[in-house]
Protein backbone atom coordinates (compact mmCIF):
# COMPACT_ATOMS: atom_id res chain seq x y z
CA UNK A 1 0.47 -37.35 11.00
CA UNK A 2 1.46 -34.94 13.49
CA UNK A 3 2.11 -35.04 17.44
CA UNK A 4 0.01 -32.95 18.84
CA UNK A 5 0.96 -33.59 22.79
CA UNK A 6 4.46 -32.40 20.99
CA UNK A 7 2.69 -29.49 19.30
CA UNK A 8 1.36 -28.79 22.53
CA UNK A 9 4.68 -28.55 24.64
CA UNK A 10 6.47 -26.84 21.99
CA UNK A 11 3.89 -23.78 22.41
CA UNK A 12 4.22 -24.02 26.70
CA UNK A 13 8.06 -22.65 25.36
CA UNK A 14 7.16 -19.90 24.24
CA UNK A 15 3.62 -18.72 26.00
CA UNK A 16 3.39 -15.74 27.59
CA UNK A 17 4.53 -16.04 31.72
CA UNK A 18 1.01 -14.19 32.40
CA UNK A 19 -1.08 -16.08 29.83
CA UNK A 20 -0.62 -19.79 28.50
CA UNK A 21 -2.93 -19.43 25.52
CA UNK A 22 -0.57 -16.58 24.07
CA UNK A 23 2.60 -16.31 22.49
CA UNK A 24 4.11 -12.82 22.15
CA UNK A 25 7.29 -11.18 20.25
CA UNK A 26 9.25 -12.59 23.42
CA UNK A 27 7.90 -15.98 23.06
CA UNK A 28 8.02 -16.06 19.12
CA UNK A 29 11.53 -15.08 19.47
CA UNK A 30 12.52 -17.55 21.80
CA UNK A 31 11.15 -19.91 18.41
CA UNK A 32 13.32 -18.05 16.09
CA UNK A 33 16.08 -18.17 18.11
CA UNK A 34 15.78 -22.36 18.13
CA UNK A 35 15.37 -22.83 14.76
CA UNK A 36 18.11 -20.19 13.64
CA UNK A 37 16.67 -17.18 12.22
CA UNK A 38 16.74 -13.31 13.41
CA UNK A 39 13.15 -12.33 14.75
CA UNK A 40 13.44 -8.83 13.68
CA UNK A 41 15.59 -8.76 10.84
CA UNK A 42 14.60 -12.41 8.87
CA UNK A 43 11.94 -11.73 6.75
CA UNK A 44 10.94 -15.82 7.03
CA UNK A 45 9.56 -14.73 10.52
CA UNK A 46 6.78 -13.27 9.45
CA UNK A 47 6.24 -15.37 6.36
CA UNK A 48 6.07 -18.55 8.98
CA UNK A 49 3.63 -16.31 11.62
CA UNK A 50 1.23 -15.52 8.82
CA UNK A 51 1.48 -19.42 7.31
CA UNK A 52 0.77 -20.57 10.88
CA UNK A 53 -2.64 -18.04 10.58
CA UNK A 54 -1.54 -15.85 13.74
CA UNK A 55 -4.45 -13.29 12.61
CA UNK A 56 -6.29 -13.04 15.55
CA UNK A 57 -4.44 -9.60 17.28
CA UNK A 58 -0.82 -8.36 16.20
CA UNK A 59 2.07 -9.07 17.18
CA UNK A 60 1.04 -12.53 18.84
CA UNK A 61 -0.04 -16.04 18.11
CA UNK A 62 -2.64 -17.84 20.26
CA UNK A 63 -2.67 -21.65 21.17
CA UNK A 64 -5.15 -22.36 18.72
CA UNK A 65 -3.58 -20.53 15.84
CA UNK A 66 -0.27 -22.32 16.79
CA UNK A 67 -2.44 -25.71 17.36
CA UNK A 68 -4.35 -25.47 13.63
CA UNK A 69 -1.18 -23.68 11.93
CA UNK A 70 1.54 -26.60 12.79
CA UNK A 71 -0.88 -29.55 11.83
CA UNK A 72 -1.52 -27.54 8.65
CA UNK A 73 2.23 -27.21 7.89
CA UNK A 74 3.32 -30.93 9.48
CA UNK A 75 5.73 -29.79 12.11
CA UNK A 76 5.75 -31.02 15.48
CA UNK A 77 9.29 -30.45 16.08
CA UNK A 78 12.24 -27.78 15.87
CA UNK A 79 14.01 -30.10 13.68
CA UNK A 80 10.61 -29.93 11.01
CA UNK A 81 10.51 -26.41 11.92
CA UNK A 82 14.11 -25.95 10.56
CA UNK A 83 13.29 -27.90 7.42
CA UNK A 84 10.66 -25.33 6.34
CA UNK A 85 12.94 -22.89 6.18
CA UNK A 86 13.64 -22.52 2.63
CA UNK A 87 10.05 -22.97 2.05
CA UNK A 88 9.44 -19.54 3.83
CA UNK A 89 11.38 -17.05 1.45
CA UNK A 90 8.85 -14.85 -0.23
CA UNK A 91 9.73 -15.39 -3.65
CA UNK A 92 8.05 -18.18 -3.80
CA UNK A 93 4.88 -16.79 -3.58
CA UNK A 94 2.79 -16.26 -6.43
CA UNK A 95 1.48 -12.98 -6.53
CA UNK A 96 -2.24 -13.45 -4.84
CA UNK A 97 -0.53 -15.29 -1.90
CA UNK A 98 1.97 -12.18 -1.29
CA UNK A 99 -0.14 -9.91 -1.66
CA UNK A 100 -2.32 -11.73 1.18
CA UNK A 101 0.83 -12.01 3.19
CA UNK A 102 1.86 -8.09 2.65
CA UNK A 103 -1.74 -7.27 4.28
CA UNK A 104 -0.63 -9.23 7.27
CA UNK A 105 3.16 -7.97 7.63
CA UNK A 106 1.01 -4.33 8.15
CA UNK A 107 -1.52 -6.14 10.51
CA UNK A 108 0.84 -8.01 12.78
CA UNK A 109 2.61 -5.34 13.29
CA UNK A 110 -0.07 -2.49 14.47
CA UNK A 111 0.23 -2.05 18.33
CA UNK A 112 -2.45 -3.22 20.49
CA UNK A 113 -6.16 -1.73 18.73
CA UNK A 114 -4.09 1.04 16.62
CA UNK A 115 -5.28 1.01 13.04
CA UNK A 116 -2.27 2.36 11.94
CA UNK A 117 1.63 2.12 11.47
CA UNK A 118 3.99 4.97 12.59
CA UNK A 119 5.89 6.31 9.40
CA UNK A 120 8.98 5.32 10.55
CA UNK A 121 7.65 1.23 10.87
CA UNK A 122 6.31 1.52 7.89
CA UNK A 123 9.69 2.46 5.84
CA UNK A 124 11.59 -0.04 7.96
CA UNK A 125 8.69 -2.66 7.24
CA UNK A 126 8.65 -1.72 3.43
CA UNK A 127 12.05 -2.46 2.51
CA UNK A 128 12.11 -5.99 4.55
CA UNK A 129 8.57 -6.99 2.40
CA UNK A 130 8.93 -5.80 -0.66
CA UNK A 131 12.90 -6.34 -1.48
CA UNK A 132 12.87 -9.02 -5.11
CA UNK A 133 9.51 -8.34 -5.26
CA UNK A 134 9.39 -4.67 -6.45
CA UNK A 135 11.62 -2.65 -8.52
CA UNK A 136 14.20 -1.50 -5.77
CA UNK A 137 14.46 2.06 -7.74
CA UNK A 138 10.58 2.04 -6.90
CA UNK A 139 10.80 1.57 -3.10
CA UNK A 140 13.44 3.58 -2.55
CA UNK A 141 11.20 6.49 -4.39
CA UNK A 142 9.21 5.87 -1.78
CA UNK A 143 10.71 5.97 0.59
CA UNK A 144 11.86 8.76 0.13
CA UNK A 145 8.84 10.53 -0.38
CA UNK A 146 7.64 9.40 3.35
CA UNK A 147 10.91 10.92 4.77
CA UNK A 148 10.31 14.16 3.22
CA UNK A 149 6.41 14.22 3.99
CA UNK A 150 4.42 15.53 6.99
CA UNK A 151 2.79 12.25 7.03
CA UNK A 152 3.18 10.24 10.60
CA UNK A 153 0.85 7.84 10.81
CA UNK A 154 0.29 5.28 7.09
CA UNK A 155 -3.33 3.40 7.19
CA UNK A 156 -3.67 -0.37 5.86
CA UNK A 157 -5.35 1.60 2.51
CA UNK A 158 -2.30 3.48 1.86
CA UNK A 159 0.12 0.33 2.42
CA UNK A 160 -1.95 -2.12 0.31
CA UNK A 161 -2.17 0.88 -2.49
CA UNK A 162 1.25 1.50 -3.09
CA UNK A 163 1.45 -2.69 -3.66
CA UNK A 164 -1.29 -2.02 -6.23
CA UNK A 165 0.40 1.33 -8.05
CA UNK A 166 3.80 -0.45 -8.42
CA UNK A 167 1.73 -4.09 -9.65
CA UNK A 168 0.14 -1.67 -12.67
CA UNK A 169 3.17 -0.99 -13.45
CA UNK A 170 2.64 2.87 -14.47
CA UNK A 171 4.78 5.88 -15.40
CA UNK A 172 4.06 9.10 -13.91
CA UNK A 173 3.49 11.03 -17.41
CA UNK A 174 -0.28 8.87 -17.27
CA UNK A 175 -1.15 8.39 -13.64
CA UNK A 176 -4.14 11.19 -13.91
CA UNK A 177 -4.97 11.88 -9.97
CA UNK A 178 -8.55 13.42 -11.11
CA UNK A 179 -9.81 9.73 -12.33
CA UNK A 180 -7.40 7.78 -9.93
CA UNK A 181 -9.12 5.10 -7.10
CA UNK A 182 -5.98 5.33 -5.53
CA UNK A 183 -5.70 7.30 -2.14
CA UNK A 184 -4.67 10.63 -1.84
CA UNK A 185 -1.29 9.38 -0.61
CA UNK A 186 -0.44 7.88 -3.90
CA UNK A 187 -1.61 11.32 -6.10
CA UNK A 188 1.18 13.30 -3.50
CA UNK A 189 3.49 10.61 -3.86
CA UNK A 190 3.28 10.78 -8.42
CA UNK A 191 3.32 14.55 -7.98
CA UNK A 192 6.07 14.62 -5.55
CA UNK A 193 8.46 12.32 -8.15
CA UNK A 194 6.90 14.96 -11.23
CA UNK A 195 8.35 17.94 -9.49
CA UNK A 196 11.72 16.11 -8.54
CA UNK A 197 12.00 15.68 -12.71
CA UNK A 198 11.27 19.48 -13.17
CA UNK A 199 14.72 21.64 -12.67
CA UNK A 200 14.30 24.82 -10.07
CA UNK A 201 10.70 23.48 -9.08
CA UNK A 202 10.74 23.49 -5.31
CA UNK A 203 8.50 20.89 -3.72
CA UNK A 204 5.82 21.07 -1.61
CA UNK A 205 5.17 18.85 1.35
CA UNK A 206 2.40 16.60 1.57
């Protein structure tokens, strides 16, 4: 059993000044900070936000979330909060789990009712999620290709796609884009790689 007068104090830590029944990047870093991990750099931040259920608007976790998310996980303390920490590394999530948890490192981290991710998030935010779980040759492909693109903005569709292109597992001699579900992002991205192969081919931007 947990203590939830205990669960309850622990979240007046780290509410928001202006509202007690939310905890923003300030207050979840005051957390990280107590239990010894880097709130932007530690990718066991967002594994514990999206364990905790903090789905209800990004970049925040209400008092209810927090409330139902520490019963759920038994910790009523900083000390139990320390002791999940190897628990949190992404390896050891089977694949339908991470692939639930990838949807939410894109959701937490829109800003305020934007639907989408600036580019330059979104390269950052791929190499932090992905690293051990896909092929690093594969990320840094693309990578690579969003650098070079005209591409600002990357919708959930296109972030939970590329997840799905590398999980198949397919070499760029069979991806055909004319029977591909995929979104147009991922037929630019195969033909971007194709022309890279071909010598003297200049490429064109997306």
């Amino acid at each position: 059993m947990v203590n939830e007068t205990a669960i309850a104090k622990m979240f007046v830590t780290i509410a928001d000044d202006d509202d007690p029944n939310s905890a923003s990047m300030e207050g979840i870093s005051k957390l990280c900070n107590s239990i010894g991990i880097d709130p932007y750099e530690d990718i066991r931040v967002l594994v514990l936000l999206w364990k905790l259920g903090a789905n209800d608007k990004p970049a925040q976790i209400s008092k209810e979330e927090w409330s139902k998310g520490c019963a759920l996980l038994q910790v009523d303390s900083i000390t139990k909060f320390k002791s999940l920490l190897p628990s949190l590394d992404p390896c050891f999530l089977v694949d339908s789990e991470f692939k639930d948890f990838y949807k939410f490192a894109f959701q937490f981290n829109r800003e305020g009712t934007h639907r989408n991710l600036a580019k330059s998030l979104v390269i950052d935010l791929v190499q932090l999620v992905l690293k051990g779980r896909i092929a690093s040759t594969k990320i840094d492909s693309f990578i690579e290709f969003l650098e070079y693109s005209m591409c600002k903005n990357i919708s959930l569709d296109q972030w939970m796609s590329f997840f799905d292109f590398c999980r198949e597992n397919r070499n760029l001699e069979e991806y055909n884009e004319e029977t591909s579900a995929f979104p147009v992002m991922i037929d630019e991205y195969v033909e971007y790689m194709r022309k890279k192969k071909e010598p003297n081919n200049p490429i064109s931007k997306c």
